[in-house]
PDB file of N, CA and C in Angstrom:
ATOM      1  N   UNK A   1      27.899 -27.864-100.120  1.00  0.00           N
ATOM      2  CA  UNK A   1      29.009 -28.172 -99.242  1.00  0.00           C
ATOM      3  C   UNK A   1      30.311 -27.633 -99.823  1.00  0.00           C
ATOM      4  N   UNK A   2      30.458 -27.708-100.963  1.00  0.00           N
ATOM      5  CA  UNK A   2      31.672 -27.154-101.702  1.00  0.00           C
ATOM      6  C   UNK A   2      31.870 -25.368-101.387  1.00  0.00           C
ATOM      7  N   UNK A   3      30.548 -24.872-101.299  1.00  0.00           N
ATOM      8  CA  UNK A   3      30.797 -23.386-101.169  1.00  0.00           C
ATOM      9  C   UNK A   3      31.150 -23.364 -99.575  1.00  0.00           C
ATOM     10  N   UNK A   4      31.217 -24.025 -98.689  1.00  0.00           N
ATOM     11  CA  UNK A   4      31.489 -24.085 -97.484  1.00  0.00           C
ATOM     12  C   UNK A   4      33.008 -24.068 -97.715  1.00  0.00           C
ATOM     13  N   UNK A   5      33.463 -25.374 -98.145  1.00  0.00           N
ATOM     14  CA  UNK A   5      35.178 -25.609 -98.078  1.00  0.00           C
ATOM     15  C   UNK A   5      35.522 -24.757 -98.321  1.00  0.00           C
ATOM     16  N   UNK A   6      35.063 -24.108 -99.987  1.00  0.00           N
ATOM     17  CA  UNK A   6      35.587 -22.883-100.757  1.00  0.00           C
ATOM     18  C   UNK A   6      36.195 -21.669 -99.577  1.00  0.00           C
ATOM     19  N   UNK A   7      34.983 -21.425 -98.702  1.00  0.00           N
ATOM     20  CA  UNK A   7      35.078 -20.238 -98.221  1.00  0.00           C
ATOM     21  C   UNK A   7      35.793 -20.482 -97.204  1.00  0.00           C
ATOM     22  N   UNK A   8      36.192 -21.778 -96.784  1.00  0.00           N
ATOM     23  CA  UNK A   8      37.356 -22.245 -95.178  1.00  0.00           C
ATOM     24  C   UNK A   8      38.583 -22.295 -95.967  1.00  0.00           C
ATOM     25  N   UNK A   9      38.419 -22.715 -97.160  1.00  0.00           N
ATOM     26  CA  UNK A   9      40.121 -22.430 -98.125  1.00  0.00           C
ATOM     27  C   UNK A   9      40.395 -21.464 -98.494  1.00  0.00           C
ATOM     28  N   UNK A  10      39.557 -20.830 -98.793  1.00  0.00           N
ATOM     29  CA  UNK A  10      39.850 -19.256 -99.244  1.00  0.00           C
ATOM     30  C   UNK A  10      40.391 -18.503 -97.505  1.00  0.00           C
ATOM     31  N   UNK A  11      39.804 -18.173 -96.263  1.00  0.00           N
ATOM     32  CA  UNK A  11      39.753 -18.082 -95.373  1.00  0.00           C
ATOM     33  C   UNK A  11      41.276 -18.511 -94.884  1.00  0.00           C
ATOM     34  N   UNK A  12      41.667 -19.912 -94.844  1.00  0.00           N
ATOM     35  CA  UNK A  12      43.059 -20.090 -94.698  1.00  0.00           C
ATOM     36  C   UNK A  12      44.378 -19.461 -95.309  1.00  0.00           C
ATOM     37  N   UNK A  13      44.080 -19.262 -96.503  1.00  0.00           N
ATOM     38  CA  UNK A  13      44.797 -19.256 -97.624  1.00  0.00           C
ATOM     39  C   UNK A  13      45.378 -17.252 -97.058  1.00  0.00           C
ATOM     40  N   UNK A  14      44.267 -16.959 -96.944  1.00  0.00           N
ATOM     41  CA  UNK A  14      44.006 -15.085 -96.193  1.00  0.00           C
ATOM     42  C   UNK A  14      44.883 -15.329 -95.503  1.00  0.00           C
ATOM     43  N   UNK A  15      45.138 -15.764 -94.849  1.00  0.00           N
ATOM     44  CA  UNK A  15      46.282 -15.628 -93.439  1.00  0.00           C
ATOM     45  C   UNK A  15      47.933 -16.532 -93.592  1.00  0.00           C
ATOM     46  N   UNK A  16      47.506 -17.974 -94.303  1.00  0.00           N
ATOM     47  CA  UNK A  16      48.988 -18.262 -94.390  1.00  0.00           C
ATOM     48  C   UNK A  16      50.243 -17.755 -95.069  1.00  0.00           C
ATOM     49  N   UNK A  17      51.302 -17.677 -94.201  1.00  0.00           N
ATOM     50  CA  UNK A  17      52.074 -16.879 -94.645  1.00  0.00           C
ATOM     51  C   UNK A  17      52.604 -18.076 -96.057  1.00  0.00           C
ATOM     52  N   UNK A  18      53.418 -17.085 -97.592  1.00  0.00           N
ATOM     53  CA  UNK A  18      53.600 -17.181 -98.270  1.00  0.00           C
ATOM     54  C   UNK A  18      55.281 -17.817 -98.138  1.00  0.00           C
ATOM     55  N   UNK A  19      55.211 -18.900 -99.022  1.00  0.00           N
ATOM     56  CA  UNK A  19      57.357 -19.547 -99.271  1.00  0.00           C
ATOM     57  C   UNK A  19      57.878 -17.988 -99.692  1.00  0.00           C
ATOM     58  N   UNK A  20      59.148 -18.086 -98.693  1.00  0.00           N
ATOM     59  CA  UNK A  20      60.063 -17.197 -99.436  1.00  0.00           C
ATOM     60  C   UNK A  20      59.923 -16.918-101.077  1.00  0.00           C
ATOM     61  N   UNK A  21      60.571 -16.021-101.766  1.00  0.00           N
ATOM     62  CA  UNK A  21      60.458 -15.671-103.451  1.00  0.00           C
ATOM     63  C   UNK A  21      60.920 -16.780-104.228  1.00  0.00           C
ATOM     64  N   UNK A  22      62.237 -17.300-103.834  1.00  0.00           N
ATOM     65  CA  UNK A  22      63.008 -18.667-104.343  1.00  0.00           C
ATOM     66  C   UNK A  22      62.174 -19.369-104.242  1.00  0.00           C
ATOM     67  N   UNK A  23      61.445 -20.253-103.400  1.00  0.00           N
ATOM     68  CA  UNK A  23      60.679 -20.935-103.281  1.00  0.00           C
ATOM     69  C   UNK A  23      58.984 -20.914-104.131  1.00  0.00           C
ATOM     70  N   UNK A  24      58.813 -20.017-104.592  1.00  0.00           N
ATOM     71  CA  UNK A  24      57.581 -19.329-105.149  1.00  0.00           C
ATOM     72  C   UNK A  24      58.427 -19.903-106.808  1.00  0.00           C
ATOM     73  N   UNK A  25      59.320 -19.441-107.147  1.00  0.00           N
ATOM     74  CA  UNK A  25      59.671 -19.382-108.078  1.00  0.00           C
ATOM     75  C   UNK A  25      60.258 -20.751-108.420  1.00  0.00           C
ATOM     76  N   UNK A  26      60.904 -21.669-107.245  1.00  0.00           N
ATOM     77  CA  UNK A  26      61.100 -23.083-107.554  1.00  0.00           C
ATOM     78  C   UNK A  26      59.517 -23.784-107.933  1.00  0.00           C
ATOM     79  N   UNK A  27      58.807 -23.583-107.398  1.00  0.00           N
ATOM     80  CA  UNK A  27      57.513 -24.067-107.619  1.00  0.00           C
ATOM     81  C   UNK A  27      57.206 -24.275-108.593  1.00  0.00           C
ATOM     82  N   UNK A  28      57.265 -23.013-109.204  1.00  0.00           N
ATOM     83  CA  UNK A  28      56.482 -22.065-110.615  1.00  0.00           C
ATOM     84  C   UNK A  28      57.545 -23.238-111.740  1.00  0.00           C
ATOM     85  N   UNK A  29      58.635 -23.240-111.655  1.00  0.00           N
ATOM     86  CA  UNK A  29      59.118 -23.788-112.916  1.00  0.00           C
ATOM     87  C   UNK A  29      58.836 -25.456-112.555  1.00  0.00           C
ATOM     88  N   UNK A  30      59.252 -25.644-111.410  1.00  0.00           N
ATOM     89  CA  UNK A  30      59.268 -27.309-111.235  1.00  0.00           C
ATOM     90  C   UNK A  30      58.201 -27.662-112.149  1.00  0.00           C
ATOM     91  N   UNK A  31      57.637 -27.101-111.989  1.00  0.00           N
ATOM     92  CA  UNK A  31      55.773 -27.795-112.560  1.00  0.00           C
ATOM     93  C   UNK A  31      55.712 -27.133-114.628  1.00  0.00           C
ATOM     94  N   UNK A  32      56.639 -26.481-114.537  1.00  0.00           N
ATOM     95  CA  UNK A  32      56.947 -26.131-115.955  1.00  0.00           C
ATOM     96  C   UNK A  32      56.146 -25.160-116.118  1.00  0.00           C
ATOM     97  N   UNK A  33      55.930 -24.040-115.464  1.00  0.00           N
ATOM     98  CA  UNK A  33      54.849 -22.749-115.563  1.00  0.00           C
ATOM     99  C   UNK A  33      55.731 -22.244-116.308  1.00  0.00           C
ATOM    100  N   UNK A  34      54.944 -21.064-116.940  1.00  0.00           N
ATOM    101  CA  UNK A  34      56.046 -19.632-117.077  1.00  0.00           C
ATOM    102  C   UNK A  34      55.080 -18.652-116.244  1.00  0.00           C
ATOM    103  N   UNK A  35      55.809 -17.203-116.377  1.00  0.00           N
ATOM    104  CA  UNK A  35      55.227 -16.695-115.882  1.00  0.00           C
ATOM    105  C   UNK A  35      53.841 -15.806-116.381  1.00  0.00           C
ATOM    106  N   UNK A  36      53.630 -16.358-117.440  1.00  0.00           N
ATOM    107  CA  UNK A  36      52.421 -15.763-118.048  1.00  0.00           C
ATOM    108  C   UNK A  36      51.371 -16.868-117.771  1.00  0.00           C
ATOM    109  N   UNK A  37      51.733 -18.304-118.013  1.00  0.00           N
ATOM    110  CA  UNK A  37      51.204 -19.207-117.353  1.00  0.00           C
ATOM    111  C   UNK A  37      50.048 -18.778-116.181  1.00  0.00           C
ATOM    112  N   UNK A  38      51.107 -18.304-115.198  1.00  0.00           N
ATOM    113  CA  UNK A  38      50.585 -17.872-113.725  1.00  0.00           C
ATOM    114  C   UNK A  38      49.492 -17.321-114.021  1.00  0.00           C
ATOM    115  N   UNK A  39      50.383 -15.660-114.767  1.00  0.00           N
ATOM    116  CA  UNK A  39      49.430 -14.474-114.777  1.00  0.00           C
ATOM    117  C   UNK A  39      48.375 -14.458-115.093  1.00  0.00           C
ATOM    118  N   UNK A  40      48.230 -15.024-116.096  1.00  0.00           N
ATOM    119  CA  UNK A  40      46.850 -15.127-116.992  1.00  0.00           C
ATOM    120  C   UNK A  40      45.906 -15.944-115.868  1.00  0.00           C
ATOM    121  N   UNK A  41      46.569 -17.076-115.536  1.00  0.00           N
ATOM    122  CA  UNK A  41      45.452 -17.637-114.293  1.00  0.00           C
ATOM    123  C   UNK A  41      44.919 -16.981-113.420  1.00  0.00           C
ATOM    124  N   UNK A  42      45.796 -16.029-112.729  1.00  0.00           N
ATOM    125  CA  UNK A  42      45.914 -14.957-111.300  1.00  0.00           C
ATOM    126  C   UNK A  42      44.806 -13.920-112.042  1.00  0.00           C
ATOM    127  N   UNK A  43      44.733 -14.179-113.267  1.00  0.00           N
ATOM    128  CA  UNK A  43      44.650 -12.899-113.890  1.00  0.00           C
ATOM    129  C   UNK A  43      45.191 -10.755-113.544  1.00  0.00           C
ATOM    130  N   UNK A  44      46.726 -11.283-113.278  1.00  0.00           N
ATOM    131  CA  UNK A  44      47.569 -10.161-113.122  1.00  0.00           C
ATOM    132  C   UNK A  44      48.269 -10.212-114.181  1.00  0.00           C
ATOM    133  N   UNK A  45      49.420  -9.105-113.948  1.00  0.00           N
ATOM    134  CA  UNK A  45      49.961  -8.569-115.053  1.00  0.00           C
ATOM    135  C   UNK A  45      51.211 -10.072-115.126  1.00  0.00           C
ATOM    136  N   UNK A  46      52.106  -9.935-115.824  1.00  0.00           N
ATOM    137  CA  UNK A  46      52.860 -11.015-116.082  1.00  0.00           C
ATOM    138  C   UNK A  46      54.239 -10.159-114.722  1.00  0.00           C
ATOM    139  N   UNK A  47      54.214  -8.977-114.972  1.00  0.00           N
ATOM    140  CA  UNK A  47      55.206  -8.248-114.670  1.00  0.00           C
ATOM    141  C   UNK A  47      54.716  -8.607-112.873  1.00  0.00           C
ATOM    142  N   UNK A  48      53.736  -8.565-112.472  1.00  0.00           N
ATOM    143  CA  UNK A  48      53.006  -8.822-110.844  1.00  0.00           C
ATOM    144  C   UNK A  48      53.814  -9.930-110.452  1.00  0.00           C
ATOM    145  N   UNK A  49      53.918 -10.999-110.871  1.00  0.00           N
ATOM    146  CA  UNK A  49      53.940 -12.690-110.272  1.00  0.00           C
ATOM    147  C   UNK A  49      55.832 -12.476-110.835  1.00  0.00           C
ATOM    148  N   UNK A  50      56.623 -11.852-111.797  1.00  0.00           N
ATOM    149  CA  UNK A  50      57.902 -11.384-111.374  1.00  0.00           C
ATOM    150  C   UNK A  50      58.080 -10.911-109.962  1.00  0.00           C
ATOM    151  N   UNK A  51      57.211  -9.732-110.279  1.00  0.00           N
ATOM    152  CA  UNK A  51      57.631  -9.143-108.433  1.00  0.00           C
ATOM    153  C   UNK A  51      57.165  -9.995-107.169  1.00  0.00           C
ATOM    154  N   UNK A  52      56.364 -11.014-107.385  1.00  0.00           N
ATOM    155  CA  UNK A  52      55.996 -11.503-106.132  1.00  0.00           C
ATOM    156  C   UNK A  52      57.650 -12.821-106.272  1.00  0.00           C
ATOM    157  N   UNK A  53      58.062 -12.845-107.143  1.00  0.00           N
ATOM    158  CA  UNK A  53      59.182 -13.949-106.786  1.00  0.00           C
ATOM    159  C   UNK A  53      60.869 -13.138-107.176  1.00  0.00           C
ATOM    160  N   UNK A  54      60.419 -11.756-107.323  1.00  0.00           N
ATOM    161  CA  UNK A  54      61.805 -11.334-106.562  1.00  0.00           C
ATOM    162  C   UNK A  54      62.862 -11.525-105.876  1.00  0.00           C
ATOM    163  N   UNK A  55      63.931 -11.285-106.087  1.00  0.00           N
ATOM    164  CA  UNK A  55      64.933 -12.082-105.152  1.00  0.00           C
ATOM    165  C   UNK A  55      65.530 -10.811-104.390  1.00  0.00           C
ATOM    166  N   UNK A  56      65.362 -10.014-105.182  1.00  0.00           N
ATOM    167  CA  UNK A  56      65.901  -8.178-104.504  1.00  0.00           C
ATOM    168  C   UNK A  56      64.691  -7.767-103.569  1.00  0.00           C
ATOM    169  N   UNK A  57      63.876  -7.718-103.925  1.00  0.00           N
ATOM    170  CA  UNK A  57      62.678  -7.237-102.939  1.00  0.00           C
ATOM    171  C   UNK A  57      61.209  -7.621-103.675  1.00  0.00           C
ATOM    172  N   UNK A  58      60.771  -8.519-103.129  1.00  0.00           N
ATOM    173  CA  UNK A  58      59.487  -9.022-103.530  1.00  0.00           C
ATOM    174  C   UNK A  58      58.292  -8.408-103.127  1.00  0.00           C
ATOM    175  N   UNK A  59      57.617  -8.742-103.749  1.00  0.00           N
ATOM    176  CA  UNK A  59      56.396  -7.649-103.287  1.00  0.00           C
ATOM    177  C   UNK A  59      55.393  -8.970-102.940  1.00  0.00           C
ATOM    178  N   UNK A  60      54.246  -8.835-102.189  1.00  0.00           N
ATOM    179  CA  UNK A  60      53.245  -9.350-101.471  1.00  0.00           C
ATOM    180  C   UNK A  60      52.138  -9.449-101.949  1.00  0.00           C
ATOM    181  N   UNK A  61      51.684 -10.233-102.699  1.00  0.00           N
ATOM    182  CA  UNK A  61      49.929 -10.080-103.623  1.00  0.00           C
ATOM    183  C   UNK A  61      49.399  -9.749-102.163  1.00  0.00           C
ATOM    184  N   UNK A  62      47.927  -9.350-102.736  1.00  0.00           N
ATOM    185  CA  UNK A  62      46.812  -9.120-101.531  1.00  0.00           C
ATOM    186  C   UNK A  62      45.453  -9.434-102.086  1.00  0.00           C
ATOM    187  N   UNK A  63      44.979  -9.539-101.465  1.00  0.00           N
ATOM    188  CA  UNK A  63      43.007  -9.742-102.019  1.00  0.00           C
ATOM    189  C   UNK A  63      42.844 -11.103-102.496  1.00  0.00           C
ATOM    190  N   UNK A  64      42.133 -11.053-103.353  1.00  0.00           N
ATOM    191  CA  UNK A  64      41.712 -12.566-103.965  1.00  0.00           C
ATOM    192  C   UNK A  64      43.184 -13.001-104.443  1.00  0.00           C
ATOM    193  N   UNK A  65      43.464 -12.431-105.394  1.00  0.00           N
ATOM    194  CA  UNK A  65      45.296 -12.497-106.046  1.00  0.00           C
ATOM    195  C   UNK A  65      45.618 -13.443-105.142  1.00  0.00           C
ATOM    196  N   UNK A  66      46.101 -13.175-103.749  1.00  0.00           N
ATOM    197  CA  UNK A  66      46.667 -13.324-102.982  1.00  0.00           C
ATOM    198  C   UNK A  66      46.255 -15.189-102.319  1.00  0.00           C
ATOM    199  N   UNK A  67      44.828 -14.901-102.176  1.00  0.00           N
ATOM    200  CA  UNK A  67      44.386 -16.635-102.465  1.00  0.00           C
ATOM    201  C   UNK A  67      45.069 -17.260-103.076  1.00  0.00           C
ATOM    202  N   UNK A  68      44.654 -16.827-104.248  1.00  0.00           N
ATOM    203  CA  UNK A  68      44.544 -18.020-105.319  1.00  0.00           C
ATOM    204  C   UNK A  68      46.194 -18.350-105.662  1.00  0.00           C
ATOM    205  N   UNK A  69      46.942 -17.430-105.403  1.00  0.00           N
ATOM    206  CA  UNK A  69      48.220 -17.415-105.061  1.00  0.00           C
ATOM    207  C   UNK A  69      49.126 -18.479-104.362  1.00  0.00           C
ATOM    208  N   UNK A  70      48.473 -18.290-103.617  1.00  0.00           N
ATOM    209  CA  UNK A  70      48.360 -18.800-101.925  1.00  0.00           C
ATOM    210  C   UNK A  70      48.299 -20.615-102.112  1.00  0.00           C
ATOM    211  N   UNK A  71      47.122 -20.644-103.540  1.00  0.00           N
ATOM    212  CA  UNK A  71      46.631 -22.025-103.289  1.00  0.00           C
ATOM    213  C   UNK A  71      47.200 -23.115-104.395  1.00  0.00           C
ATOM    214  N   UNK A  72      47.987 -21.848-104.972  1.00  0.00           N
ATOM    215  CA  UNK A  72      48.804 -22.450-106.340  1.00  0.00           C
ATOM    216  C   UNK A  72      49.446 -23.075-105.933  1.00  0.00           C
ATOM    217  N   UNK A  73      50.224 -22.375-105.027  1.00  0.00           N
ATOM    218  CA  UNK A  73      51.546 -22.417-104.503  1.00  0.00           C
ATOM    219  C   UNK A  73      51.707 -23.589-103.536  1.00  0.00           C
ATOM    220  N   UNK A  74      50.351 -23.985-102.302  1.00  0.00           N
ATOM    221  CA  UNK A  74      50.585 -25.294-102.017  1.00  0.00           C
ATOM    222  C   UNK A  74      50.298 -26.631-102.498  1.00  0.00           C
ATOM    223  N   UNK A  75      49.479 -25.841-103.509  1.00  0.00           N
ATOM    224  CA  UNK A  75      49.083 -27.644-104.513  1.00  0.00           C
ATOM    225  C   UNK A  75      50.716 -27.902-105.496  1.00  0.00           C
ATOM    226  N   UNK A  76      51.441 -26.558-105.651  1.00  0.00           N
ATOM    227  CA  UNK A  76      52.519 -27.076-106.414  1.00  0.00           C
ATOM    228  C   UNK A  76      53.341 -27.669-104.947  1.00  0.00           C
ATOM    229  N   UNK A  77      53.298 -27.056-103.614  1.00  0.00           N
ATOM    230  CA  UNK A  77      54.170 -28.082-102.611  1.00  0.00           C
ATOM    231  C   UNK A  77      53.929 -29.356-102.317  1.00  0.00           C
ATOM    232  N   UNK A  78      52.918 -29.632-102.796  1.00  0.00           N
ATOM    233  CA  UNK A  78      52.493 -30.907-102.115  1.00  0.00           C
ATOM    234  C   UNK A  78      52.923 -31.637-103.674  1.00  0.00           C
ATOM    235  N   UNK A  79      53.351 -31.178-104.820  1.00  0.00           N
ATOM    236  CA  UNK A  79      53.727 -32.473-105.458  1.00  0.00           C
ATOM    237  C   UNK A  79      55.310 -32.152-106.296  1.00  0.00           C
ATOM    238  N   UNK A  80      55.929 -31.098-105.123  1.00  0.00           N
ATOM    239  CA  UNK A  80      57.570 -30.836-105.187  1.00  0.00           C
ATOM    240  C   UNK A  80      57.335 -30.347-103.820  1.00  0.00           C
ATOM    241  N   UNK A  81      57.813 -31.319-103.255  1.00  0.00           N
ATOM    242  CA  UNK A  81      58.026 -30.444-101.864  1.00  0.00           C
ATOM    243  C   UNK A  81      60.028 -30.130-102.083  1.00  0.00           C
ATOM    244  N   UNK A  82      59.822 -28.986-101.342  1.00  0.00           N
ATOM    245  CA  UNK A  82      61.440 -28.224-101.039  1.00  0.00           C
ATOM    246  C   UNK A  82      62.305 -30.125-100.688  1.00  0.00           C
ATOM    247  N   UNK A  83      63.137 -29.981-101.725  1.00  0.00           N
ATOM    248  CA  UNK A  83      64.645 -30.356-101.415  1.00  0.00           C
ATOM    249  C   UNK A  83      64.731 -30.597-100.070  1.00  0.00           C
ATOM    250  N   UNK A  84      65.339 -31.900 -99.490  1.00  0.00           N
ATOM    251  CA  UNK A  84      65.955 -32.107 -98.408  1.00  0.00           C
ATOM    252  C   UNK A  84      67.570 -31.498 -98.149  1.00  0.00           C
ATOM    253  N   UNK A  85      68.215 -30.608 -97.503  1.00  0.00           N
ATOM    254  CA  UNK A  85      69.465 -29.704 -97.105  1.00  0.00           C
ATOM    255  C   UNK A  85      70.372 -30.952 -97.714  1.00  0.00           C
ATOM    256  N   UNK A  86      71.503 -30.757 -98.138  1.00  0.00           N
ATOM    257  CA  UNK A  86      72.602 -31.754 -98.335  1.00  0.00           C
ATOM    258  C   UNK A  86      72.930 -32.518 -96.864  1.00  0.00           C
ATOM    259  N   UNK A  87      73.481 -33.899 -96.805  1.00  0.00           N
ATOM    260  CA  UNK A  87      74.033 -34.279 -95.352  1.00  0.00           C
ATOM    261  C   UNK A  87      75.380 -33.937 -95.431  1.00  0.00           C
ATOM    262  N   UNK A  88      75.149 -33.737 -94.213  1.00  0.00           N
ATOM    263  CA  UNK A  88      76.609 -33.012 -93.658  1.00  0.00           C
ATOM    264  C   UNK A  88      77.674 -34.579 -93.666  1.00  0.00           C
ATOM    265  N   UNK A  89      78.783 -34.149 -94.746  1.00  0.00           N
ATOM    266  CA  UNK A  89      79.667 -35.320 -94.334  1.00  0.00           C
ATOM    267  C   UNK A  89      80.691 -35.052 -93.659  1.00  0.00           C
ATOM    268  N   UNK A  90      80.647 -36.085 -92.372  1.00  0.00           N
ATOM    269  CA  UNK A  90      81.843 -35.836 -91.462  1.00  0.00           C
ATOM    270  C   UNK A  90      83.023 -35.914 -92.178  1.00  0.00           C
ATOM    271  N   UNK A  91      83.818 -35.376 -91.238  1.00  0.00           N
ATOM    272  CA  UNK A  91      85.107 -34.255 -92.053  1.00  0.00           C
ATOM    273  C   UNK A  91      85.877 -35.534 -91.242  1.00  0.00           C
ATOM    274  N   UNK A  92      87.572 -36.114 -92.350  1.00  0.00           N
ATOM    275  CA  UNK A  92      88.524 -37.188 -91.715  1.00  0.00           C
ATOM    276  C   UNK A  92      89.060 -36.515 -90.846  1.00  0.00           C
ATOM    277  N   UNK A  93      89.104 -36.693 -89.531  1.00  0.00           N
ATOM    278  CA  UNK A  93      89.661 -36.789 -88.501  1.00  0.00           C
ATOM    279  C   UNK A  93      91.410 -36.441 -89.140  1.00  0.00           C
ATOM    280  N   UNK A  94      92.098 -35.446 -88.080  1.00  0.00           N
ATOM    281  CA  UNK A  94      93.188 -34.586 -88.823  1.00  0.00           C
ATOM    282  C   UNK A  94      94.513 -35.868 -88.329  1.00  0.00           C
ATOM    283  N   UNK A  95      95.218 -36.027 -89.316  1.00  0.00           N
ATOM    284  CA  UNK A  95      96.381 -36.745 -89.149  1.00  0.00           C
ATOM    285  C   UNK A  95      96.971 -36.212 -87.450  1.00  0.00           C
ATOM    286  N   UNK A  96      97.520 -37.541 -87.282  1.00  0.00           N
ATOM    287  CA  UNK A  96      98.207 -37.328 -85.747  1.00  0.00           C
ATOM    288  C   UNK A  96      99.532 -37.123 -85.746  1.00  0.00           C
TER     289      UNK A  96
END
């Protein structure tokens, strides 16, 4: 049964689109990675999982990479999810 899930998680993972680079990279430290951390897991270069969290132009894993990538990245969302936006504080009303 496990090689079933495997292959419906792997299968998902193929198609969902990836967090912005910031977000890849908030992940990566929240959880106290570095980036060799990653690499060595991904088993890519250290210099790869830089470019996938680029802030100038990121590049896109593909293939398995790209899974397991994929699956890092929501097991680290599900225990840092993204920051709630600041609340907007209403502004004092302008002298009369």
């Amino acid at each position: 049964m496990s090689e079933l899930f495997d292959a419906v998680d792997a299968l998902v993972a193929s198609r969902s689109p990836l967090p912005p680079a910031a977000e890849r990279k908030r992940l990566r430290q929240a959880h106290g990675l570095t980036l060799e951390e990653v690499a060595s897991a991904l088993k890519v270069r250290r210099a790869t999982v830089s470019a996938w969290e680029s802030l100038k132009k990121p590049t896109e894993p593909r293939g398995p990479e790209r899974e397991a990538y994929a699956r890092l990245l929501n097991k680290l969302a599900e225990l840092y999810p993204a920051p709630a936006p600041p609340a907007q504080v209403p502004s004092a009303p302008a002298p009369a």
